[in-house]
Protein backbone atom coordinates (compact mmCIF):
# COMPACT_ATOMS: atom_id res chain seq x y z
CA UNK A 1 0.00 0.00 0.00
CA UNK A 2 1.55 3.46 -0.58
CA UNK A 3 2.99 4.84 2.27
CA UNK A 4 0.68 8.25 1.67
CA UNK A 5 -2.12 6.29 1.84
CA UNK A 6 -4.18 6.33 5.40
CA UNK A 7 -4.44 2.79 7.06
CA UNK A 8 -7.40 3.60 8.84
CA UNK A 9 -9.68 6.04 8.73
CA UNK A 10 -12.50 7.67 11.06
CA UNK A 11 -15.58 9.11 9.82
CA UNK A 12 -18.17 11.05 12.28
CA UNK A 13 -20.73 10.94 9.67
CA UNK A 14 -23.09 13.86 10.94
CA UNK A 15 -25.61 16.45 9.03
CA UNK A 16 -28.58 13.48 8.20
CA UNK A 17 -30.95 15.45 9.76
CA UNK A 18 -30.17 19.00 9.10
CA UNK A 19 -29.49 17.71 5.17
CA UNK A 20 -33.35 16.09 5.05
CA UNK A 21 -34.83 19.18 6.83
CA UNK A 22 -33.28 22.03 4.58
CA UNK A 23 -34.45 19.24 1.85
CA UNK A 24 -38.14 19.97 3.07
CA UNK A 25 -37.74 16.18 4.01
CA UNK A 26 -38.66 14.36 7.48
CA UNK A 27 -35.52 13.98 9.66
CA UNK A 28 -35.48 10.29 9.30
CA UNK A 29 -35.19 10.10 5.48
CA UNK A 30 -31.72 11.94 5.85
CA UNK A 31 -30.71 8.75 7.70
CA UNK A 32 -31.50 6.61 5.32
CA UNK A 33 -29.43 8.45 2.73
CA UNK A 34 -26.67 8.33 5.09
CA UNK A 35 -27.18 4.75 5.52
CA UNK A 36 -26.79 4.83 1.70
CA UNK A 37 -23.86 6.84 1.77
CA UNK A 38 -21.59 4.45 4.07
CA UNK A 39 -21.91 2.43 1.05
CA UNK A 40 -20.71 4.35 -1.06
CA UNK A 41 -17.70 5.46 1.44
CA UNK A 42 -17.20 1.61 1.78
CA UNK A 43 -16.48 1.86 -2.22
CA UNK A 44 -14.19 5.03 -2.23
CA UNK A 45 -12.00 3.27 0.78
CA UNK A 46 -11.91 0.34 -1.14
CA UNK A 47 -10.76 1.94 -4.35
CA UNK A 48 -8.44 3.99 -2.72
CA UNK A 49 -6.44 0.93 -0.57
CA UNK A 50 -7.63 1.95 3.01
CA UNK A 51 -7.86 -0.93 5.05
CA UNK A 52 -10.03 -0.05 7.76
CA UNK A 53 -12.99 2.81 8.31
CA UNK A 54 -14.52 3.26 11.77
CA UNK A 55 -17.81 4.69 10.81
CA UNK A 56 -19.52 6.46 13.56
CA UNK A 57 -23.37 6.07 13.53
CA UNK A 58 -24.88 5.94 16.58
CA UNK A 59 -23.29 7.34 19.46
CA UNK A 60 -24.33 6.88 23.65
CA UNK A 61 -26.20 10.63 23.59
CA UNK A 62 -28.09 9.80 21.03
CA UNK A 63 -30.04 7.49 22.86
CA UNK A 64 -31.97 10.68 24.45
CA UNK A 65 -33.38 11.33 21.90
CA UNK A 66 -36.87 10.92 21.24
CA UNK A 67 -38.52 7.12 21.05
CA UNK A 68 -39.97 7.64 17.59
CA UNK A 69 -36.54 8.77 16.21
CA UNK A 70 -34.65 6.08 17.45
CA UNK A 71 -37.21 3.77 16.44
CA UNK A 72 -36.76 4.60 13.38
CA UNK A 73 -33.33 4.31 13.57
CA UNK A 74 -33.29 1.16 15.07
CA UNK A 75 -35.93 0.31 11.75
CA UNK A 76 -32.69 0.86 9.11
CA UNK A 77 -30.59 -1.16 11.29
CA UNK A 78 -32.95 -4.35 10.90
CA UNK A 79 -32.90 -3.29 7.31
CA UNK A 80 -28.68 -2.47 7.31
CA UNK A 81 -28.55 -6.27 8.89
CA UNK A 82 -30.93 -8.03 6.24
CA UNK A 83 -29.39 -10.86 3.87
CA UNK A 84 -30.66 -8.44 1.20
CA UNK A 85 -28.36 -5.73 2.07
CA UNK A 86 -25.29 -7.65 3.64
CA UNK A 87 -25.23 -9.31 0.54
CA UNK A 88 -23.50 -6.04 -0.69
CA UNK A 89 -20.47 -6.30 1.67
CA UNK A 90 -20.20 -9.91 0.45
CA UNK A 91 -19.72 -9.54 -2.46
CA UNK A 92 -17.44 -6.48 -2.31
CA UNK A 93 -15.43 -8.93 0.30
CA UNK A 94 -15.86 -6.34 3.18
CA UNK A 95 -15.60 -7.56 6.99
CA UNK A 96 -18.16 -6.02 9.43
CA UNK A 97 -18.04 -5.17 12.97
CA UNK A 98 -19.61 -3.45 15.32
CA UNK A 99 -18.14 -1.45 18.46
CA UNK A 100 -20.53 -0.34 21.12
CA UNK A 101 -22.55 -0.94 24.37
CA UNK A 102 -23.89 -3.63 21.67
CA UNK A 103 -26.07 -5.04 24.80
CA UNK A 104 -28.34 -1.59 24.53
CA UNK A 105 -29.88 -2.64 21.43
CA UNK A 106 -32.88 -5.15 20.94
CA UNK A 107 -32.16 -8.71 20.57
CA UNK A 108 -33.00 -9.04 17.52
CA UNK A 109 -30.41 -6.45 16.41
CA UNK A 110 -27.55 -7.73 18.33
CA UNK A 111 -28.20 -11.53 16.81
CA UNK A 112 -28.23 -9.33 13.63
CA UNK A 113 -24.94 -8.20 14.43
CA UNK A 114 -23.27 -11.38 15.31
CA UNK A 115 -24.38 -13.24 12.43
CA UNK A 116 -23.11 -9.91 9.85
CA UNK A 117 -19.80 -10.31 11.84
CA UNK A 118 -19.18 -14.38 11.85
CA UNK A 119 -20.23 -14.54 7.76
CA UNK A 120 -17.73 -11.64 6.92
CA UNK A 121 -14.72 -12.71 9.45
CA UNK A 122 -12.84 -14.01 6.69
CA UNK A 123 -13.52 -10.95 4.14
CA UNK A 124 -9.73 -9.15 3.89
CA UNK A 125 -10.74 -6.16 1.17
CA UNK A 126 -11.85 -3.85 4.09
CA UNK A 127 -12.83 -3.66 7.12
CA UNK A 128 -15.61 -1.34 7.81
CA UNK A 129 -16.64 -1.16 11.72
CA UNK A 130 -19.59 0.74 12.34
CA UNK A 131 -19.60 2.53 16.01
CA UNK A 132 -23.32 2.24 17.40
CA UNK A 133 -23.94 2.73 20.95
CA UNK A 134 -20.93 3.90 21.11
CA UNK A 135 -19.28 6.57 23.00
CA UNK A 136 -15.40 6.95 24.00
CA UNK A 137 -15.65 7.31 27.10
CA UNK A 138 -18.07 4.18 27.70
CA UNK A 139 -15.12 2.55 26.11
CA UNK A 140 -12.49 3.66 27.97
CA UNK A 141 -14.30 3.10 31.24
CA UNK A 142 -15.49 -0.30 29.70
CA UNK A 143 -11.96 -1.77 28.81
CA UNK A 144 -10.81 -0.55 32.44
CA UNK A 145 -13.70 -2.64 34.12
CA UNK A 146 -12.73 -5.71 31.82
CA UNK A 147 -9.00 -5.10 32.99
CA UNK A 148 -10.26 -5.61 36.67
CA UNK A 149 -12.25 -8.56 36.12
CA UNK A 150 -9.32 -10.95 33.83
CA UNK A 151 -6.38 -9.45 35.60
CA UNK A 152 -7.54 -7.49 39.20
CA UNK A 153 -6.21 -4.44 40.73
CA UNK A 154 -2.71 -5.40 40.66
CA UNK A 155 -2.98 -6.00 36.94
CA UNK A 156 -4.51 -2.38 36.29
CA UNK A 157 -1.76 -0.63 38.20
CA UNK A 158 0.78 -2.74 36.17
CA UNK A 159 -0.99 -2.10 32.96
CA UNK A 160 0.77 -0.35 30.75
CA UNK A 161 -0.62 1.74 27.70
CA UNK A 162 0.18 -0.88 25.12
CA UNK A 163 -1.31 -3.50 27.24
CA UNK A 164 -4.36 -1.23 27.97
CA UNK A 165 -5.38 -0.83 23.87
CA UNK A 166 -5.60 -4.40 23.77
CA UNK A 167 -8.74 -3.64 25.90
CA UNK A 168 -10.10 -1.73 23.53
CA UNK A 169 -13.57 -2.37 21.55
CA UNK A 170 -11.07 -1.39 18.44
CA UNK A 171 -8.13 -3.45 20.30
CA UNK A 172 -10.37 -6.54 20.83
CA UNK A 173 -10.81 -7.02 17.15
CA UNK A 174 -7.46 -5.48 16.10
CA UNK A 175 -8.03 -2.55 14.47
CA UNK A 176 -5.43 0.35 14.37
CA UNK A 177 -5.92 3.31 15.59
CA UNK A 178 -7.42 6.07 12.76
CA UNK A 179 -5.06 8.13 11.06
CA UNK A 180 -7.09 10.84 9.87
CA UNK A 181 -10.57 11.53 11.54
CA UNK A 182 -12.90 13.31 9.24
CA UNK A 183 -16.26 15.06 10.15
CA UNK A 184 -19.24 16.42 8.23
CA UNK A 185 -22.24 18.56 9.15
CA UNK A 186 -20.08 22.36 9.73
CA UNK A 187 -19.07 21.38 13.08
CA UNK A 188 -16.13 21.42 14.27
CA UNK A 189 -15.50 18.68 17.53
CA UNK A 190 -15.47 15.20 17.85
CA UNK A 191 -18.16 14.34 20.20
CA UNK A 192 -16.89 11.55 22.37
CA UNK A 193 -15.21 9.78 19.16
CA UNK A 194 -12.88 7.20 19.78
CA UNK A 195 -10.99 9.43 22.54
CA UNK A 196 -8.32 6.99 23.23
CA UNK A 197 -7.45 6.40 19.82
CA UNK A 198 -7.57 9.61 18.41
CA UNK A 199 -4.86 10.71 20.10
CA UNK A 200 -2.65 11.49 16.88
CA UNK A 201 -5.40 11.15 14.55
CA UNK A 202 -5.36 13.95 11.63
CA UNK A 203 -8.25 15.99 11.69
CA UNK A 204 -10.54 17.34 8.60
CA UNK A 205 -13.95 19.14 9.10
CA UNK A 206 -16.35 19.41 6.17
CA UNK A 207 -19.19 21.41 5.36
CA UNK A 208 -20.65 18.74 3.60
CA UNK A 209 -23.74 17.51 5.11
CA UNK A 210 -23.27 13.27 5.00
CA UNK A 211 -25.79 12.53 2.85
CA UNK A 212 -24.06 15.15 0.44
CA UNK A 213 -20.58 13.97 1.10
CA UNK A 214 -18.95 13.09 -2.36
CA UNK A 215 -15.80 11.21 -3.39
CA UNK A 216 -14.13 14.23 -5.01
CA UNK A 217 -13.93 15.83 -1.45
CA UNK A 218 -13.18 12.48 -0.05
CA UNK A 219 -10.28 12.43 -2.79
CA UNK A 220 -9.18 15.94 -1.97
CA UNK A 221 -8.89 15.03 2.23
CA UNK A 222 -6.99 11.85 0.58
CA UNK A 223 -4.69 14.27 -1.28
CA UNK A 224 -4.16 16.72 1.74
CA UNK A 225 -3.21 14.10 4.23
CA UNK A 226 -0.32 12.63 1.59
CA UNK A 227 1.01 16.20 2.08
CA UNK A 228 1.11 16.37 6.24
CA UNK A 229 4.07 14.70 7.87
CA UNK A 230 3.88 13.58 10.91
CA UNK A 231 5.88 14.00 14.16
CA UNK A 232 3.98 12.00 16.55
CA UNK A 233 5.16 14.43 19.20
CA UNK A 234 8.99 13.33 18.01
């Protein structure tokens, strides 16, 4: 892979509302062009020889929001998890996983998510995690817990942080940490986002709206990271 080419990369894919309301559109249908458009991103990585994309879609906070929305949401995850549409990743040999307080969701959805995970664990083209109930610092507090349990007190106060990331939702399934982060919808923060891993991440902001999010600006963030060097605090 070229050397200029990002590993992994993080996407806070946000705007889905905003985009479907300025559309004269009900919130939810922006979601299910954003649903569309991981897709589509899962393409343009692809093409481009990234190996992994952590695709935040649901995080912890939004589970305040209100029941119809999430709902709803929870609606185009059945549909994201039907044979019709993991068919797609199949064939474009993707691996799926999921990272997140996973035991938040219904049932249904987390069988969903196990059997999307087992049938793709041999699928080496990409790997595309998608971050629902998720929220960095449920993670980080999360991974410390598990620490306690397997190895006690003595083995938290030993840990060191190489030995920590293997605690890690991303460290668990052994995925690297993101070298670029990028985030749509105008705003400029990254909202509990893998905190941990982020720590050297690259960062790009777009004004892009998700659903509106198109390869050529993908290609152009591609393009601008090739041109940063980075220290790494050396």
């Amino acid at each position: 892979m070229d050397k200029n080419v990002p590993l992994c990369v993080g996407v806070i894919a946000d705007g889905n509302r905003r985009w479907a309301r300025e559309q004269g559109l009900p919130g939810f249908v922006g979601h299910k062009y954003g649903y569309e458009k991981f897709k589509e991103m899962a393409l343009w990585a692809k093409e481009a020889g990234i190996k992994y994309v952590i695709i935040y879609a649901f995080s912890t906070e939004n589970w305040g929001r209100s029941e119809h929305e999430i709902g709803r949401l929870l609606t185009l995850f059945r549909h994201a998890l039907s044979p019709k549409e993991t068919v797609f990743f199949r064939k474009e040999g993707i691996r799926i996983s999921v990272i997140g307080e996973r035991e938040r969701l219904p049932q249904d959805i987390q069988e969903g998510i196990c059997s999307a995970e087992r049938e793709s664990a041999d699928f080496s083209e990409l790997h595309f995690i998608f971050a629902i109930s998720y929220g960095g610092r449920s993670e980080i507090l999360s991974s410390a817990k598990d620490i306690v349990r397997e190895k006690g007190a003595e083995g938290m106060l030993s840990m060191t942080e190489d030995g920590f990331e293997k605690f890690l939702w991303t460290g668990r399934i052994h995925v690297p940490d993101p070298d670029i982060i990028i985030r749509t919808g105008k705003q400029r923060r990254t909202s509990n986002f893998l905190l941990w891993q982020a720590a050297y991440s690259e960062l790009y902001f777009s004004d892009a709206y998700w659903p509106e999010f198109s390869k050529e600006e993908f290609k152009t963030i591609l393009g601008d990271y090739s041109e940063r060097k980075r220290n790494f605090g050396k």
